[in-house]
C-alpha atoms as a PDB file:
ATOM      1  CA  UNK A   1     -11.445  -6.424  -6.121  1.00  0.00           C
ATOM      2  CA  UNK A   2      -7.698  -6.646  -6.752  1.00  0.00           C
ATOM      3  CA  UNK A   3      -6.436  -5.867  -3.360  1.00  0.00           C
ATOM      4  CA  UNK A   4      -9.167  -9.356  -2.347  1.00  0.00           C
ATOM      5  CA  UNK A   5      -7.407 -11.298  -5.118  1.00  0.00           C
ATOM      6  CA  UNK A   6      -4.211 -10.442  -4.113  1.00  0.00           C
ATOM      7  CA  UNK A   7      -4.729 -10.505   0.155  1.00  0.00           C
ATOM      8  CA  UNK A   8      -2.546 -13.363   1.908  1.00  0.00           C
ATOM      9  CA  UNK A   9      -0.080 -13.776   4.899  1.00  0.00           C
ATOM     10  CA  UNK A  10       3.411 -13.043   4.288  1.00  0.00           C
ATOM     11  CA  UNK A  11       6.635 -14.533   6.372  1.00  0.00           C
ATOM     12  CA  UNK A  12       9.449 -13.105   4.633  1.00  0.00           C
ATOM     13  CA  UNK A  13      10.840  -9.640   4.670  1.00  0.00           C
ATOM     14  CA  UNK A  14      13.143  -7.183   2.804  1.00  0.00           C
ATOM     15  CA  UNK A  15      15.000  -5.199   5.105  1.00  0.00           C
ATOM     16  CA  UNK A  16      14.170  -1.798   3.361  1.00  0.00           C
ATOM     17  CA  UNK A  17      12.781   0.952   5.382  1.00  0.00           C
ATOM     18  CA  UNK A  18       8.972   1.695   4.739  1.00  0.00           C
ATOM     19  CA  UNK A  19       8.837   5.826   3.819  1.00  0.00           C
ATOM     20  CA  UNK A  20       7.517   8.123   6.459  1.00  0.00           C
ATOM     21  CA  UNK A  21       4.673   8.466   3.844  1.00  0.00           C
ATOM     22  CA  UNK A  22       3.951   4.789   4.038  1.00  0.00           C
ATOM     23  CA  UNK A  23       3.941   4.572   7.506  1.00  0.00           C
ATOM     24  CA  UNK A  24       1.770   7.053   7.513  1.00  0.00           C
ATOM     25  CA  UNK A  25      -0.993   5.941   5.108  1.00  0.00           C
ATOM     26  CA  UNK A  26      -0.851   2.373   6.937  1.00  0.00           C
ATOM     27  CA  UNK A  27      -1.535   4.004  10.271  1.00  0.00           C
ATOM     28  CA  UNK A  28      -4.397   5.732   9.001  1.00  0.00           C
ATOM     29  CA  UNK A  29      -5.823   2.729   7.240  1.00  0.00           C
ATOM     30  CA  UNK A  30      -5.667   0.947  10.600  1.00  0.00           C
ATOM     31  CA  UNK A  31      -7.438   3.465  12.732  1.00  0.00           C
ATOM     32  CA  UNK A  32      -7.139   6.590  11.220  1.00  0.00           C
ATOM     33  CA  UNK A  33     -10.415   9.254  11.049  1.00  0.00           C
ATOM     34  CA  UNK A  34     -12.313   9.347   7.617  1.00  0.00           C
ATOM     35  CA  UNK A  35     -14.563  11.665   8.973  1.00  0.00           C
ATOM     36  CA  UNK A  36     -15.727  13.506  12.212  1.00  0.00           C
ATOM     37  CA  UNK A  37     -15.272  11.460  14.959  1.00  0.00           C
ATOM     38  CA  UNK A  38     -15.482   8.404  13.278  1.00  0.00           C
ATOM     39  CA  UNK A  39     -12.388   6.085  12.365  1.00  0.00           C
ATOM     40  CA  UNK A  40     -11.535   4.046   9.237  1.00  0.00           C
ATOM     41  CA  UNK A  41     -12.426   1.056  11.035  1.00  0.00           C
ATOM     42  CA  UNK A  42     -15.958   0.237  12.689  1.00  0.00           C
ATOM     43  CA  UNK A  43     -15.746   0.081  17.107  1.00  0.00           C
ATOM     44  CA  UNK A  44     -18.072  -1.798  18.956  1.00  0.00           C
ATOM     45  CA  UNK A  45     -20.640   1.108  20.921  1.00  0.00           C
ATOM     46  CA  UNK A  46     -18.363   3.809  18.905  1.00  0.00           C
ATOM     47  CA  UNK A  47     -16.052   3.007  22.108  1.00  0.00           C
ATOM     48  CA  UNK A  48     -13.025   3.461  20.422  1.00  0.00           C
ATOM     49  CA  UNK A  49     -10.845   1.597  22.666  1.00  0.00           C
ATOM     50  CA  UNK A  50      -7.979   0.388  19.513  1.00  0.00           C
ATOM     51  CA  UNK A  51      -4.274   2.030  20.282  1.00  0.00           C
ATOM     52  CA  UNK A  52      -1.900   1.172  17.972  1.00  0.00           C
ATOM     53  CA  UNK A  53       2.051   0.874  18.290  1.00  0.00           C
ATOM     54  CA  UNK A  54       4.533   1.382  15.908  1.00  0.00           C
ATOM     55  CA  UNK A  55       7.549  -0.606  16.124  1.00  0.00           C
ATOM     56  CA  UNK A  56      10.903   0.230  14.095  1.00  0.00           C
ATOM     57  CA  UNK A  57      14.210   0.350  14.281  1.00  0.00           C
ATOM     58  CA  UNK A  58      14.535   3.752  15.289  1.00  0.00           C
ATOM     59  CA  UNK A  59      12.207   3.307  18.261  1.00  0.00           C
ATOM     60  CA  UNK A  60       8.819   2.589  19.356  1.00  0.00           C
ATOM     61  CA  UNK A  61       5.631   4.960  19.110  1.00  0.00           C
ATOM     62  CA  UNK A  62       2.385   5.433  19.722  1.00  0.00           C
ATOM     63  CA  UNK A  63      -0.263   6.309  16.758  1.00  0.00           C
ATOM     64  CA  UNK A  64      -2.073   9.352  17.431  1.00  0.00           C
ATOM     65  CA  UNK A  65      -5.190   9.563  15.322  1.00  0.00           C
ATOM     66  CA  UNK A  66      -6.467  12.379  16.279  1.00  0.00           C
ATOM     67  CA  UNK A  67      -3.337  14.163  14.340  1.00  0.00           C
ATOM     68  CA  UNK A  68      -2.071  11.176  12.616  1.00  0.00           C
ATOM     69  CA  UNK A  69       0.839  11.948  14.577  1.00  0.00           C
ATOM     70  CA  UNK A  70       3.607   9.428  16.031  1.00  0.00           C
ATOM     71  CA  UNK A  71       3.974   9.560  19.673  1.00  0.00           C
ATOM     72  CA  UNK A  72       7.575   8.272  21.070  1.00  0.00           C
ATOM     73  CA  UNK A  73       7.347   6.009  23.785  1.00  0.00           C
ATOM     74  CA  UNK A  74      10.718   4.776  23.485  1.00  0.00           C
ATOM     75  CA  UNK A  75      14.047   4.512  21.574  1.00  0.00           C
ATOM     76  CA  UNK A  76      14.331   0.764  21.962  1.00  0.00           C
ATOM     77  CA  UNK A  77      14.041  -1.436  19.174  1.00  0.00           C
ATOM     78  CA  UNK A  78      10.870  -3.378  19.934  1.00  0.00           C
ATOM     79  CA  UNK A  79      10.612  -5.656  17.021  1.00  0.00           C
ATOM     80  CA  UNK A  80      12.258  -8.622  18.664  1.00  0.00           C
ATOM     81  CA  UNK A  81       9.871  -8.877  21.728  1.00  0.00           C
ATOM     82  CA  UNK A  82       7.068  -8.831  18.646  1.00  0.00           C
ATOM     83  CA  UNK A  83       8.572 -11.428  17.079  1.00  0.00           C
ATOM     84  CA  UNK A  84       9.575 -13.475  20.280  1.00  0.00           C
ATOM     85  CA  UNK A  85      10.677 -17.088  18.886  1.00  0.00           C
ATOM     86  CA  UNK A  86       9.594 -16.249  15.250  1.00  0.00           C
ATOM     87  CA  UNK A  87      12.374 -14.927  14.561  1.00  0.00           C
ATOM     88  CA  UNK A  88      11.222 -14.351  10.549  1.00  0.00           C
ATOM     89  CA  UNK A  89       8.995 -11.529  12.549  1.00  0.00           C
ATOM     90  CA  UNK A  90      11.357  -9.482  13.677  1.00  0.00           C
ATOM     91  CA  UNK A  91      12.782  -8.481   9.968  1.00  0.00           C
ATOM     92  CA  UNK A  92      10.219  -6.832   8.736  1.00  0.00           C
ATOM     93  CA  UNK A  93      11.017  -2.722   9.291  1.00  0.00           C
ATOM     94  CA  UNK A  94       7.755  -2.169  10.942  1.00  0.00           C
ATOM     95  CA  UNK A  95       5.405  -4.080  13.392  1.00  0.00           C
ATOM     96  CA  UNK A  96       2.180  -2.572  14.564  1.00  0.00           C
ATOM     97  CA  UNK A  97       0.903  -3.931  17.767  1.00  0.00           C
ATOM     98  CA  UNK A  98      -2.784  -3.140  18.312  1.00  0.00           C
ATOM     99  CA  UNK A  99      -3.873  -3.433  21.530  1.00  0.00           C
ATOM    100  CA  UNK A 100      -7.482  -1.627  23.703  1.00  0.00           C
ATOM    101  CA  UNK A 101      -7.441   0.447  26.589  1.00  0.00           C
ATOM    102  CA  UNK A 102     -10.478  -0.914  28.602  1.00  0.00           C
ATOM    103  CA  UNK A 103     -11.031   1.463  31.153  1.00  0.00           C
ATOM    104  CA  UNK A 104     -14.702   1.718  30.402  1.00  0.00           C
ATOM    105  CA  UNK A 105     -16.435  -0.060  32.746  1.00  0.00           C
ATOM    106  CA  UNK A 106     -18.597  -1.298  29.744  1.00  0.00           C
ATOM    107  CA  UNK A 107     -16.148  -3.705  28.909  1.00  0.00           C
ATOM    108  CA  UNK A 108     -16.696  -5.629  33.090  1.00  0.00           C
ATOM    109  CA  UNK A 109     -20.156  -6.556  31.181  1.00  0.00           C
ATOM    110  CA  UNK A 110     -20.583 -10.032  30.272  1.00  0.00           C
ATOM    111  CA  UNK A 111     -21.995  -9.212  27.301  1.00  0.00           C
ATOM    112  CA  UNK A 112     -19.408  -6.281  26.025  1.00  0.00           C
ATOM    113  CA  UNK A 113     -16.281  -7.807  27.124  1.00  0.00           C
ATOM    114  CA  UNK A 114     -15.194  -9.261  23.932  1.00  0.00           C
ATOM    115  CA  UNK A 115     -16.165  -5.859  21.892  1.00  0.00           C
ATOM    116  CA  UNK A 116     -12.321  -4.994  22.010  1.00  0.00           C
ATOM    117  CA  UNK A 117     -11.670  -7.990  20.131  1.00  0.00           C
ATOM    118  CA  UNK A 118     -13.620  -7.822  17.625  1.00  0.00           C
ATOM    119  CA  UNK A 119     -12.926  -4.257  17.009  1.00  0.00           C
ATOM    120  CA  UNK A 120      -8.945  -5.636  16.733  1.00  0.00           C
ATOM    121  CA  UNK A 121      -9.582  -8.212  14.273  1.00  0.00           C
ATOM    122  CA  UNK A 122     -11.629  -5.249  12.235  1.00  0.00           C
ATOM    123  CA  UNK A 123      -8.224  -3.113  12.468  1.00  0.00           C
ATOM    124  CA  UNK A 124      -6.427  -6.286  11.390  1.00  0.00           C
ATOM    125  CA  UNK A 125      -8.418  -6.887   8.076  1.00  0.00           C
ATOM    126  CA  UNK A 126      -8.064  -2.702   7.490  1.00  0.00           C
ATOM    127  CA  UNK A 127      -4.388  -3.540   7.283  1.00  0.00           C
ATOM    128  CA  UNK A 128      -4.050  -6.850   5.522  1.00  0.00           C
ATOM    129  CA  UNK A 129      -5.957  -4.704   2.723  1.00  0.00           C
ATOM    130  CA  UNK A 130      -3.773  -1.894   2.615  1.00  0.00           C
ATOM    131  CA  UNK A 131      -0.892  -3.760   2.488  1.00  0.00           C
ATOM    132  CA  UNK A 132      -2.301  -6.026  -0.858  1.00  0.00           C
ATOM    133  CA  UNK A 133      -3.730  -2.923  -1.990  1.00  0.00           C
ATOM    134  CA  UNK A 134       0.137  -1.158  -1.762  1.00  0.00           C
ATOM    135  CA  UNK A 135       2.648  -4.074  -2.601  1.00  0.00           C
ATOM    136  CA  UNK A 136       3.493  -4.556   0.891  1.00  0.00           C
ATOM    137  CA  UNK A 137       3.523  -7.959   2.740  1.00  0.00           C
ATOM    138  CA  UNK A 138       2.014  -8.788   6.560  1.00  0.00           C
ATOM    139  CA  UNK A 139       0.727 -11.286   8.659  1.00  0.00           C
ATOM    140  CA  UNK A 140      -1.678 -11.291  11.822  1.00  0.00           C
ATOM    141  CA  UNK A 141      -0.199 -13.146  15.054  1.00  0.00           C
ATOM    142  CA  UNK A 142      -0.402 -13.216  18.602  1.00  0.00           C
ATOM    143  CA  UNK A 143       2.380 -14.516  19.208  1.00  0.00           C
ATOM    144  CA  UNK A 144       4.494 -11.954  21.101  1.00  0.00           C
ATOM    145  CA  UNK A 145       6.364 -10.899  24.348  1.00  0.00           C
ATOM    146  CA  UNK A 146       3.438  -9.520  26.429  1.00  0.00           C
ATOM    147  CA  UNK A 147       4.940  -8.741  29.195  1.00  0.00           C
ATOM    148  CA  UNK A 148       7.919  -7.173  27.972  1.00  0.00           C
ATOM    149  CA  UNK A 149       6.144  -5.047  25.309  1.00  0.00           C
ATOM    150  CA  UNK A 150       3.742  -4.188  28.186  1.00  0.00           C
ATOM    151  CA  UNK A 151       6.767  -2.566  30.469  1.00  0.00           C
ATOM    152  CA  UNK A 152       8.449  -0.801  27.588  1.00  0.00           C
ATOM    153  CA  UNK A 153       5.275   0.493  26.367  1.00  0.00           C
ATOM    154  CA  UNK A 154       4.205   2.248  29.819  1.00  0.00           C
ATOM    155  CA  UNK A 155       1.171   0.501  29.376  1.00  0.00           C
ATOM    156  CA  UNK A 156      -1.511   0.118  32.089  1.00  0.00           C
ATOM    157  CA  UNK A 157      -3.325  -2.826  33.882  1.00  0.00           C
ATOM    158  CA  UNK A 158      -6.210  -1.976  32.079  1.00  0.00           C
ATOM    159  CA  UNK A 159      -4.414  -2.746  28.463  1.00  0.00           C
ATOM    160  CA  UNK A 160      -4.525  -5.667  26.847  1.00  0.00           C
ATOM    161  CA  UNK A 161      -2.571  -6.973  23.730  1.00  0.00           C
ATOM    162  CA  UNK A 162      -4.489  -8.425  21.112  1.00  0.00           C
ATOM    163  CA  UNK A 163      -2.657  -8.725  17.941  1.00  0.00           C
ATOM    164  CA  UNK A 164       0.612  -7.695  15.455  1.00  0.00           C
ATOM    165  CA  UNK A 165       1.033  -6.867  12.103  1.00  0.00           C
ATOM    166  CA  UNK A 166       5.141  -6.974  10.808  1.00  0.00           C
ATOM    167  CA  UNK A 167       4.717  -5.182   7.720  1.00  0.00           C
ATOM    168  CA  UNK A 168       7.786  -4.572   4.817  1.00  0.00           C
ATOM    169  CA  UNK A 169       8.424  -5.061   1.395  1.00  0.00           C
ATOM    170  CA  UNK A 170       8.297  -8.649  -0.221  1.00  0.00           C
ATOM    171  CA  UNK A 171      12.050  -9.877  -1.050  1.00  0.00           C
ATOM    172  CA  UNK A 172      10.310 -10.339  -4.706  1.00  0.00           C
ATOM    173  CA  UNK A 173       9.204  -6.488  -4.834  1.00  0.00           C
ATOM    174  CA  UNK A 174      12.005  -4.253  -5.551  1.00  0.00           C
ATOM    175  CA  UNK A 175      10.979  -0.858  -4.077  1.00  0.00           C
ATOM    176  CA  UNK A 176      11.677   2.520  -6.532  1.00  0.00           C
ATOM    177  CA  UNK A 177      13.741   4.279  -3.842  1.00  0.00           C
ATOM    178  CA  UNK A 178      16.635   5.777  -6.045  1.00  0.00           C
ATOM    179  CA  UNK A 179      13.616   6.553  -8.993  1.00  0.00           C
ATOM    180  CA  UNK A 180      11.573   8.390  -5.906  1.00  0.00           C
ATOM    181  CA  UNK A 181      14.670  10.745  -5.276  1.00  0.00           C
ATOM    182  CA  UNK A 182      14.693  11.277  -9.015  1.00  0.00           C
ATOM    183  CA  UNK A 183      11.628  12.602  -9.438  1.00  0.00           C
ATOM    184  CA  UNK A 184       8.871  13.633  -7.144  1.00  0.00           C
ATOM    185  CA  UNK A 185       5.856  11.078  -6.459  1.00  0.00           C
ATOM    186  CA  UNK A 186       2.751  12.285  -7.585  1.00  0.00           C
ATOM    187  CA  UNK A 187      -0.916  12.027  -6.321  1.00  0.00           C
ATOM    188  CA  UNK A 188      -2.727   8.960  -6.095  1.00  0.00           C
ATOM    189  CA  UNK A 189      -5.033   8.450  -9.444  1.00  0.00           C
ATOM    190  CA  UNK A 190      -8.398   7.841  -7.394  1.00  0.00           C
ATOM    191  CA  UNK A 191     -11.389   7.325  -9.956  1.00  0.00           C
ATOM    192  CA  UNK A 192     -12.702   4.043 -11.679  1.00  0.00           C
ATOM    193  CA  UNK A 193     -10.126   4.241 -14.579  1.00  0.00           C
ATOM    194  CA  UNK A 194      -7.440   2.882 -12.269  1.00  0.00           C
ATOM    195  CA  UNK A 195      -7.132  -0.504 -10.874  1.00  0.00           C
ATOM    196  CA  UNK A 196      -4.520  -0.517  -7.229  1.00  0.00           C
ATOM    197  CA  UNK A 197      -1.783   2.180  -6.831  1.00  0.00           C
ATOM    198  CA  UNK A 198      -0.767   4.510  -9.346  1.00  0.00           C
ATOM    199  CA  UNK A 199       0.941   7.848  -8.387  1.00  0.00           C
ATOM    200  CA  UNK A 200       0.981  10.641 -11.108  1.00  0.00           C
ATOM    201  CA  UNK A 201       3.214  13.377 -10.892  1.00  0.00           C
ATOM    202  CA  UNK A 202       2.789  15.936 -13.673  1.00  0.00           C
ATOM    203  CA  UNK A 203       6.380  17.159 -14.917  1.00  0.00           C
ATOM    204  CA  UNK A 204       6.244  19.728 -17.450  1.00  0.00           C
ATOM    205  CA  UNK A 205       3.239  20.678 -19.795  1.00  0.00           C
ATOM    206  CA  UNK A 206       3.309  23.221 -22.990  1.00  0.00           C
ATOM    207  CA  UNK A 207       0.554  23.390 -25.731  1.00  0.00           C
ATOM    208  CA  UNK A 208       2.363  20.695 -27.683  1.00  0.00           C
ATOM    209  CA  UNK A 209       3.319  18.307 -25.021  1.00  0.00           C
ATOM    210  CA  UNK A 210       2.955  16.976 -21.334  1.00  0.00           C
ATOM    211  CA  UNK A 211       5.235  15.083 -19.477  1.00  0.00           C
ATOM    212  CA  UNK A 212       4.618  13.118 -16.897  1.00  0.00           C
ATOM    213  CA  UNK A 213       6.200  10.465 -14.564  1.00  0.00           C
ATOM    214  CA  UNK A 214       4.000   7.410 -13.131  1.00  0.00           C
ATOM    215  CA  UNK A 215       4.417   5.065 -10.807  1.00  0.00           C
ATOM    216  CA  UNK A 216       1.880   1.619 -10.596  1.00  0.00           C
ATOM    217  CA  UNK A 217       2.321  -0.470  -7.849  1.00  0.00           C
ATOM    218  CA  UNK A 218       2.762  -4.177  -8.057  1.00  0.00           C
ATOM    219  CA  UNK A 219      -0.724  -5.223  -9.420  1.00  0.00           C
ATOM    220  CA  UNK A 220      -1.702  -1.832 -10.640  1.00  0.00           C
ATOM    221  CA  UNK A 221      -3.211  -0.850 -14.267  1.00  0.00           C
ATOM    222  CA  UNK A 222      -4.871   1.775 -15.901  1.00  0.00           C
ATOM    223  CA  UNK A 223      -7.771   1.273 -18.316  1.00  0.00           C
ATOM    224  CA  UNK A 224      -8.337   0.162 -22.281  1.00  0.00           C
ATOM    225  CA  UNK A 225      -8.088   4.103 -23.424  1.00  0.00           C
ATOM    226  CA  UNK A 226      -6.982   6.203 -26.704  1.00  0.00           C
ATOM    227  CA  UNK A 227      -5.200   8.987 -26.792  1.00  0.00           C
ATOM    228  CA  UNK A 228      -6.833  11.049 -29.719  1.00  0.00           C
ATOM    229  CA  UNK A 229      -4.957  12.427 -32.745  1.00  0.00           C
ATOM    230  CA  UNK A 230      -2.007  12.024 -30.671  1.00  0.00           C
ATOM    231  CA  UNK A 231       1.273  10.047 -30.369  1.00  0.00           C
ATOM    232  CA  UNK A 232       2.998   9.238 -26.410  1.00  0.00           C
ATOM    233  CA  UNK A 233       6.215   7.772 -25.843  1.00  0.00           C
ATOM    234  CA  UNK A 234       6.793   5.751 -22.664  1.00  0.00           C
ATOM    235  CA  UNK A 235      10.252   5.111 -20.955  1.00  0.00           C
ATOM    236  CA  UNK A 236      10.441   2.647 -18.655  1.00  0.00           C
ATOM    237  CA  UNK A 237      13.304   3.367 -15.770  1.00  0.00           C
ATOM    238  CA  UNK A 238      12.671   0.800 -13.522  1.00  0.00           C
ATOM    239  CA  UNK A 239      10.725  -2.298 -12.537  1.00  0.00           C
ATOM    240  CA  UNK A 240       8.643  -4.384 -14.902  1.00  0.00           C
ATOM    241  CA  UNK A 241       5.281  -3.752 -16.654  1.00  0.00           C
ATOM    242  CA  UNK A 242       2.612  -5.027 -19.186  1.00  0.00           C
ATOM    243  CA  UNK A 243       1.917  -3.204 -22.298  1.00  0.00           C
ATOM    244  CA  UNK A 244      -0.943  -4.458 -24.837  1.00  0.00           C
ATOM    245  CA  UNK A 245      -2.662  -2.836 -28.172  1.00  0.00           C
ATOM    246  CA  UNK A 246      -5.837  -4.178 -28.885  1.00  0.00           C
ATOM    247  CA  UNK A 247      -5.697  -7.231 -31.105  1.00  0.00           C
ATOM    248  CA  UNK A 248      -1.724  -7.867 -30.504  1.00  0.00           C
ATOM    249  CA  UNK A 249      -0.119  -9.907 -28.122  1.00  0.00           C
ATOM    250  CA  UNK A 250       0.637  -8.053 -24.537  1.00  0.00           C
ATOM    251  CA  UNK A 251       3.905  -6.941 -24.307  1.00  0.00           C
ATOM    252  CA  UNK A 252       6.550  -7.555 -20.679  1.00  0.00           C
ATOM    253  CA  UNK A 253       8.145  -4.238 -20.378  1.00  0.00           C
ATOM    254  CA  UNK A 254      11.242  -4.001 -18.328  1.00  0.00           C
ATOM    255  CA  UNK A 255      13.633  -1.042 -17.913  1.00  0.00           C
ATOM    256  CA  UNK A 256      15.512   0.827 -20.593  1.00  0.00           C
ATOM    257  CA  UNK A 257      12.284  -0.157 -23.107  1.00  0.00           C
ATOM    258  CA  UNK A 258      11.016   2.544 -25.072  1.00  0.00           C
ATOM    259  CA  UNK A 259       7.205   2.197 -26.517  1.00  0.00           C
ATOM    260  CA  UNK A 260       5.566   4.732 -28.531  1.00  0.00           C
ATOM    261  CA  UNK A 261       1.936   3.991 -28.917  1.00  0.00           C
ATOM    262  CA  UNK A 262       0.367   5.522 -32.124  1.00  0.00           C
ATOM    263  CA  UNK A 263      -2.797   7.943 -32.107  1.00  0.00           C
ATOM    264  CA  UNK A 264      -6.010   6.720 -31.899  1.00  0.00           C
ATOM    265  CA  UNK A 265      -4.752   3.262 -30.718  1.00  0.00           C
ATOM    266  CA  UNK A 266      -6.481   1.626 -27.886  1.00  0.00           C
ATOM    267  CA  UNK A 267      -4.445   0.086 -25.426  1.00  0.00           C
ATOM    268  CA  UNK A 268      -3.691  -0.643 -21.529  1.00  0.00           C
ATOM    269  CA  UNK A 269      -0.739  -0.670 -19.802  1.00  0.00           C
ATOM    270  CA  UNK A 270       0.132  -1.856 -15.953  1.00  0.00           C
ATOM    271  CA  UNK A 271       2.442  -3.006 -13.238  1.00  0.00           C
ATOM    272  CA  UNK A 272       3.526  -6.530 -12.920  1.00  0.00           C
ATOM    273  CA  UNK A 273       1.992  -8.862 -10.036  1.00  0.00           C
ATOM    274  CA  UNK A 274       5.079  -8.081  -7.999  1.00  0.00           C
ATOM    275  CA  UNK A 275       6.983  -5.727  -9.207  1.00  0.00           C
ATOM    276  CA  UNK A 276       6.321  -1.884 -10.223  1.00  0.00           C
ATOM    277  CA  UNK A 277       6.398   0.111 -12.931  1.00  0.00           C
ATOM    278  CA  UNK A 278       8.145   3.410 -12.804  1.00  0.00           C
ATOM    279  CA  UNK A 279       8.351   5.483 -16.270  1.00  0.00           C
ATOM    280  CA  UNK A 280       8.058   8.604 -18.115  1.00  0.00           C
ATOM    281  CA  UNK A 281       5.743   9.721 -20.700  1.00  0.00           C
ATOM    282  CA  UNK A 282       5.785  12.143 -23.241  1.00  0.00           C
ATOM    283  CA  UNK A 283       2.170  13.088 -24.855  1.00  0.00           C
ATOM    284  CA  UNK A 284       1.236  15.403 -27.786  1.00  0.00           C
ATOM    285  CA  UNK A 285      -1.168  17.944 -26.470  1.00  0.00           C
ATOM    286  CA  UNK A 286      -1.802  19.916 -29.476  1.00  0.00           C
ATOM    287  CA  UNK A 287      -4.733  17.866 -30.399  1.00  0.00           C
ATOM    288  CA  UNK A 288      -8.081  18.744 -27.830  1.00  0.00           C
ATOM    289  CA  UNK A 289      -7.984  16.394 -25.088  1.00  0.00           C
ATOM    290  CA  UNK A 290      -4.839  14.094 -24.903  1.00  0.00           C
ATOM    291  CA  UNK A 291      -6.756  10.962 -23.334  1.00  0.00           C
ATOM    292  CA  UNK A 292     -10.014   9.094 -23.816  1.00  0.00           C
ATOM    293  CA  UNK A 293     -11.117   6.093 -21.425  1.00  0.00           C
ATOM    294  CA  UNK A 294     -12.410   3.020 -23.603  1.00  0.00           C
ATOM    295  CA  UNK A 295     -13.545   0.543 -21.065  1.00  0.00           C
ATOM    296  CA  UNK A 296     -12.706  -1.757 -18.619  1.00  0.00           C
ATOM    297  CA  UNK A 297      -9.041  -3.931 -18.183  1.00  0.00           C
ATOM    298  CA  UNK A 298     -10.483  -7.071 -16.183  1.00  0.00           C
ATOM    299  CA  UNK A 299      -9.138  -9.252 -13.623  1.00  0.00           C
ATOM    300  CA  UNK A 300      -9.156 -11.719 -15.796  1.00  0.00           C
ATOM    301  CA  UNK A 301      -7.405  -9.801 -18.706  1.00  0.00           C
ATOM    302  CA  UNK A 302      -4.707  -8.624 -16.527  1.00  0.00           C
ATOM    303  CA  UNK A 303      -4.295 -12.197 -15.107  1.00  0.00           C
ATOM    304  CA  UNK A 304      -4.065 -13.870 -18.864  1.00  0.00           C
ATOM    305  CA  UNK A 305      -0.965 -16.123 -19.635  1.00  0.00           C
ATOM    306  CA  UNK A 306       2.471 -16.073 -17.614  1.00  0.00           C
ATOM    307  CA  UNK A 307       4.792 -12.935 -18.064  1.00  0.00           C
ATOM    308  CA  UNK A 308       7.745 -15.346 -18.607  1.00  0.00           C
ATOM    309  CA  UNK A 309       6.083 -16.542 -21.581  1.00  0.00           C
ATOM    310  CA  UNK A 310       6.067 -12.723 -22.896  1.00  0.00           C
ATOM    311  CA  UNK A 311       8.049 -10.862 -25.184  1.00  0.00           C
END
């Protein structure tokens, strides 16, 4: 429901790289395989005619899904025929051009020939969700140099060009590069206690203690939960975050605070709207079972009373 809230078109860039790892996970959002045969996004008569086109710096490839593998077409920096006279386009690290191969001759039908379409506009709504989802920004257009993207691309007269994605950080979001070097980023917390990204990466654990890093994603939070007969101290080392005990006033966290959250208290704690939260926590262990889920953070919680008015 958050990544709905939160989905709109972006025109403004930071010039920081997207990690392999991102570009990775966006590809196979857009038209990856979720299953046997089958791709993350629905194709008109299973045709699957959607190729997709990385463009960065570096070069331009094509997405394999089969291996969720980058082919390169070509070491030329594409992103300026994607942008062509929007130039605000062309900053953004990577732009995905999705475009069909129609050499089935079901698509010389009458009645098929706008299937490829459709399917592109399916593709495009995969990846405006991602990217709200992540803490990335995008924006659909059409706008772009056809004919020059179709020479550089090898493509054939049976291609067509439907659509682009640029895709990069917000200027707003600071991205945790140097944090990500310090410490490894864990796996993604999938399960109904967790609202958006948050990565978990499990440092060092004894009988008496776990420590753990975390990052949430802009947007992210974790549920109202306890942690039973046991204390946990949280540094925060970068980005900003919300912090609330039930029945006190939620708390803006930015870095360098330290908050230790008593036993048996229930509380939440998230990412900012657009910014994350990267920090460390320490938890006593010695008690059985260091965590216990209490119920649901809502939109509406989360969304409660400006941060600036916070303290």
């Amino acid at each position: 429901m958050q990544a709905l809230r939160d989905r709109k078109s972006c025109r403004e860039f930071s010039e920081k790289e997207l990690s392999l790892q991102d570009i990775s996970d966006l590809l196979w959002a857009a038209n990856g395989f979720n299953r046997p045969g089958k791709h993350t996004n629905a194709s008109g008569k299973n045709k699957q005619s959607i190729e997709i086109y990385a463009c960065l710096k570096s070069g331009a490839y094509l997405y394999e899904p089969e291996t969720n593998v980058l082919r390169q077409i070509t070491e030329e920096d594409l992103r300026p025929a994607v942008a062509s006279w929007q130039d605000f386009a062309a900053k953004a690290p990577v732009s995905l051009v999705v475009a069909s191969n129609l050499k089935d001759p079901l698509y010389r039908e009458e009645e098929w020939k706008f299937l490829p379409a459709y399917d592109a506009g399916i593709v495009s709504g995969n990846l405006y969700l991602f990217c709200s989802a992540n803490g990335f920004g995008t924006i659909c257009r059409t706008t772009m140099d056809r004919e020059k993207l179709k020479n550089a691309l090898k493509l054939t007269d049976k291609h067509v060009l439907h659509l682009n994605h640029p895709i990069g950080y917000s200027p707003a979001i600071s991205a945790p590069e140097s944090y990500e070097r310090l410490f490894p980023r864990g796996k993604k917390a999938v399960n109904e206690n967790y609202t958006g990204g948050v990565y978990i990466s499990l440092l060092a654990q004894s009988d008496r203690f776990g420590l753990a890093w975390l990052e949430f994603e802009p947007g992210s939070y974790n549920n109202w939960h306890i942690h039973p007969d046991a204390e946990q101290v949280m540094i925060v080392l970068g980005g900003e975050g919300f912090y609330q005990e039930e029945g006190k006033p939620r708390r803006l966290l930015k870095k360098g605070d330290v908050v230790v959250t008593p036993a048996n208290v229930r509380h939440w704690n998230g990412a900012t709207p657009d910014r994350p939260l990267l920090h460390l926590s320490v938890t006593d262990q010695s008690a059985k079972g260091h965590i216990e889920w209490m119920g649901k953070v809502t939109p509406e919680l989360y969304q409660t009373s400006p941060k600036e008015n916070e303290k």
